[in-house]
C-alpha atoms as a PDB file:
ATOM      1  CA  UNK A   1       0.000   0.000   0.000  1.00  0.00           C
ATOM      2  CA  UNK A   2       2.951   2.546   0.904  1.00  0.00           C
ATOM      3  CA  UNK A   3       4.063   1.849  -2.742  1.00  0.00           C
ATOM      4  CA  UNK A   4       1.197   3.223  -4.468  1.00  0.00           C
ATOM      5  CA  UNK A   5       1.348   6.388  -2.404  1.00  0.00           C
ATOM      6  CA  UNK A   6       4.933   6.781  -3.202  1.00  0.00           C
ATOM      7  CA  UNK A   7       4.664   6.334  -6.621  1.00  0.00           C
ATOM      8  CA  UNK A   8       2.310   9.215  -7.011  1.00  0.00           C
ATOM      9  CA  UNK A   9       4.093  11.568  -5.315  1.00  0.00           C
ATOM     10  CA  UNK A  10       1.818  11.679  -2.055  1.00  0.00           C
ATOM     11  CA  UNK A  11       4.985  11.525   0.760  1.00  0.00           C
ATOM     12  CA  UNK A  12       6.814  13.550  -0.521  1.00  0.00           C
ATOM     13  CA  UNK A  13       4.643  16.318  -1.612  1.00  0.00           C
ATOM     14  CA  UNK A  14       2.608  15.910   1.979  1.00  0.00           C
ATOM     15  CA  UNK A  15       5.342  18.415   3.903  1.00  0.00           C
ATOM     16  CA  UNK A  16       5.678  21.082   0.889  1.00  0.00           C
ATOM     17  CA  UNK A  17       2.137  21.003   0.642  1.00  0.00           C
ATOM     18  CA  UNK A  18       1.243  21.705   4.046  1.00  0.00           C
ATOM     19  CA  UNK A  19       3.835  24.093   4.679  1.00  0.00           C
ATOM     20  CA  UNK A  20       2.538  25.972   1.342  1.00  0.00           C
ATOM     21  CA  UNK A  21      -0.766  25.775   2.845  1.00  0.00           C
ATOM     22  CA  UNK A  22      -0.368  27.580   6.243  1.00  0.00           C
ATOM     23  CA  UNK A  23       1.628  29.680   4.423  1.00  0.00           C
ATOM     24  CA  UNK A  24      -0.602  30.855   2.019  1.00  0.00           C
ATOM     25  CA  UNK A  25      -3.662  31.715   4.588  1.00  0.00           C
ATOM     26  CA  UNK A  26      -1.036  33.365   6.813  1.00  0.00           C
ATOM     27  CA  UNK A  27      -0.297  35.683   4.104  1.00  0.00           C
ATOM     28  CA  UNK A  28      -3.664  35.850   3.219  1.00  0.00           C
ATOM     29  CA  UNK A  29      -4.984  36.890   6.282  1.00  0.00           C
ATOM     30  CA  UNK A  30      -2.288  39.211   7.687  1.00  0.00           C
ATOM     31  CA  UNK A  31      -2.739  40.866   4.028  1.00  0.00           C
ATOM     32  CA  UNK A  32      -6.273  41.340   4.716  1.00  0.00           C
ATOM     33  CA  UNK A  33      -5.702  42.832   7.723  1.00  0.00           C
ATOM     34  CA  UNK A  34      -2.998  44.945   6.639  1.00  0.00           C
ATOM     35  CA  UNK A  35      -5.289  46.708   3.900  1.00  0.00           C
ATOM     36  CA  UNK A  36      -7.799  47.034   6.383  1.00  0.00           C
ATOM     37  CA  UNK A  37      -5.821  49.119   8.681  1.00  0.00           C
ATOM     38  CA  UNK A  38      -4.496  50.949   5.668  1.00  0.00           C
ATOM     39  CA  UNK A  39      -7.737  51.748   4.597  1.00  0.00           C
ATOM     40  CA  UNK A  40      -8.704  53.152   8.451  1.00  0.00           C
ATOM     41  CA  UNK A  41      -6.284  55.113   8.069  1.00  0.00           C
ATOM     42  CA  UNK A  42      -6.979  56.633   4.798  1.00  0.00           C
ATOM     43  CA  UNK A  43     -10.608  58.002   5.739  1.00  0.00           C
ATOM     44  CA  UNK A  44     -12.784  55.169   5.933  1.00  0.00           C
ATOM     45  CA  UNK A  45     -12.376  54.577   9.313  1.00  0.00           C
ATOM     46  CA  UNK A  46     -11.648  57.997  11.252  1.00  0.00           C
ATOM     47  CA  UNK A  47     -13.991  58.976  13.700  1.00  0.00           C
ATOM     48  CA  UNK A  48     -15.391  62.560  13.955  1.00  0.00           C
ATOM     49  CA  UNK A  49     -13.717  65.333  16.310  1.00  0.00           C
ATOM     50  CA  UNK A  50     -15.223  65.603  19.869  1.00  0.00           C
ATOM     51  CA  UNK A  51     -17.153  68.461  20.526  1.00  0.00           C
ATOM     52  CA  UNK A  52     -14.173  69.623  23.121  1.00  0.00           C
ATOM     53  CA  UNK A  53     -11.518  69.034  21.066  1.00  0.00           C
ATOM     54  CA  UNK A  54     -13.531  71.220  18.154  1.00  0.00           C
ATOM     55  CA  UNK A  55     -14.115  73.976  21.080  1.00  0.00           C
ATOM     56  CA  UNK A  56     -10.057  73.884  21.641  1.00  0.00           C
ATOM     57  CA  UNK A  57      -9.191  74.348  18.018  1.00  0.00           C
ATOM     58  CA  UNK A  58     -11.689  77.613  17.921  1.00  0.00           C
ATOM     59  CA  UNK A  59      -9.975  78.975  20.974  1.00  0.00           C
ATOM     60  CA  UNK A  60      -6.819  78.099  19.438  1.00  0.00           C
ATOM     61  CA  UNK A  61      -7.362  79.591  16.642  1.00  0.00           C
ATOM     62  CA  UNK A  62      -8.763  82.935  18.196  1.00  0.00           C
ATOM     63  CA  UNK A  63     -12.422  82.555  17.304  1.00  0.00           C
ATOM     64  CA  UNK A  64     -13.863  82.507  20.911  1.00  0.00           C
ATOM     65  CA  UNK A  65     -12.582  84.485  23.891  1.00  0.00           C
ATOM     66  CA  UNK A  66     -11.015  82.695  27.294  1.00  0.00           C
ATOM     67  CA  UNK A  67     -14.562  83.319  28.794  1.00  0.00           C
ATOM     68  CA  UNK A  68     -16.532  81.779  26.373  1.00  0.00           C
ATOM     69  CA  UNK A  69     -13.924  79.199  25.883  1.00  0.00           C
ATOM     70  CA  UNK A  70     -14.115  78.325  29.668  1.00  0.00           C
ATOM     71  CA  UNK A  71     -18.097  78.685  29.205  1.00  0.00           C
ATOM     72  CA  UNK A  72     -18.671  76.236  26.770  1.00  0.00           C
ATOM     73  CA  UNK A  73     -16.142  73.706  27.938  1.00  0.00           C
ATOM     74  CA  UNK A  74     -17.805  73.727  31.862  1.00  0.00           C
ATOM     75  CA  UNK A  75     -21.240  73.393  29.720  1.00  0.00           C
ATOM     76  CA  UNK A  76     -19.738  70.359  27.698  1.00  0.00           C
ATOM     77  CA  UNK A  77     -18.225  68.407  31.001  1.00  0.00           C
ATOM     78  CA  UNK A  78     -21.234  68.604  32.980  1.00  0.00           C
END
């Protein structure tokens, strides 16, 4: 029986083959994933500005005064 496995290649192919295997899905996967995160990172994934972070760009950018600054942001935290 070991004969007619040998002569059509089976042994020998078994350890390239299952090697090739787990290597494929390996790459497969951690490809997926990699385009994924590249993709988050592009646009598709970024979230939207808080509302106190948006409030410290307009103060820091000199639309809104220290008061109204310090208004808004005890308004926001409460």
């Amino acid at each position: 029986m070991m004969d007619r496995f040998t002569d059509c290649g089976w042994i020998p192919m078994m350890g390239f083959g299952l090697l090739s295997m787990v290597l494929f899905w390996t790459v497969l996967i951690f490809g997926g994933l990699f385009v994924a995160r590249w993709l988050m990172g592009q646009g598709f994934g970024r979230r939207e500005d808080s509302a106190l972070e948006i409030l410290k760009k307009r103060y820091a950018r000199g639309e809104i005064s220290k008061q109204e600054f310090e208004e808004r942001k005890r308004d926001l935290l409460m």
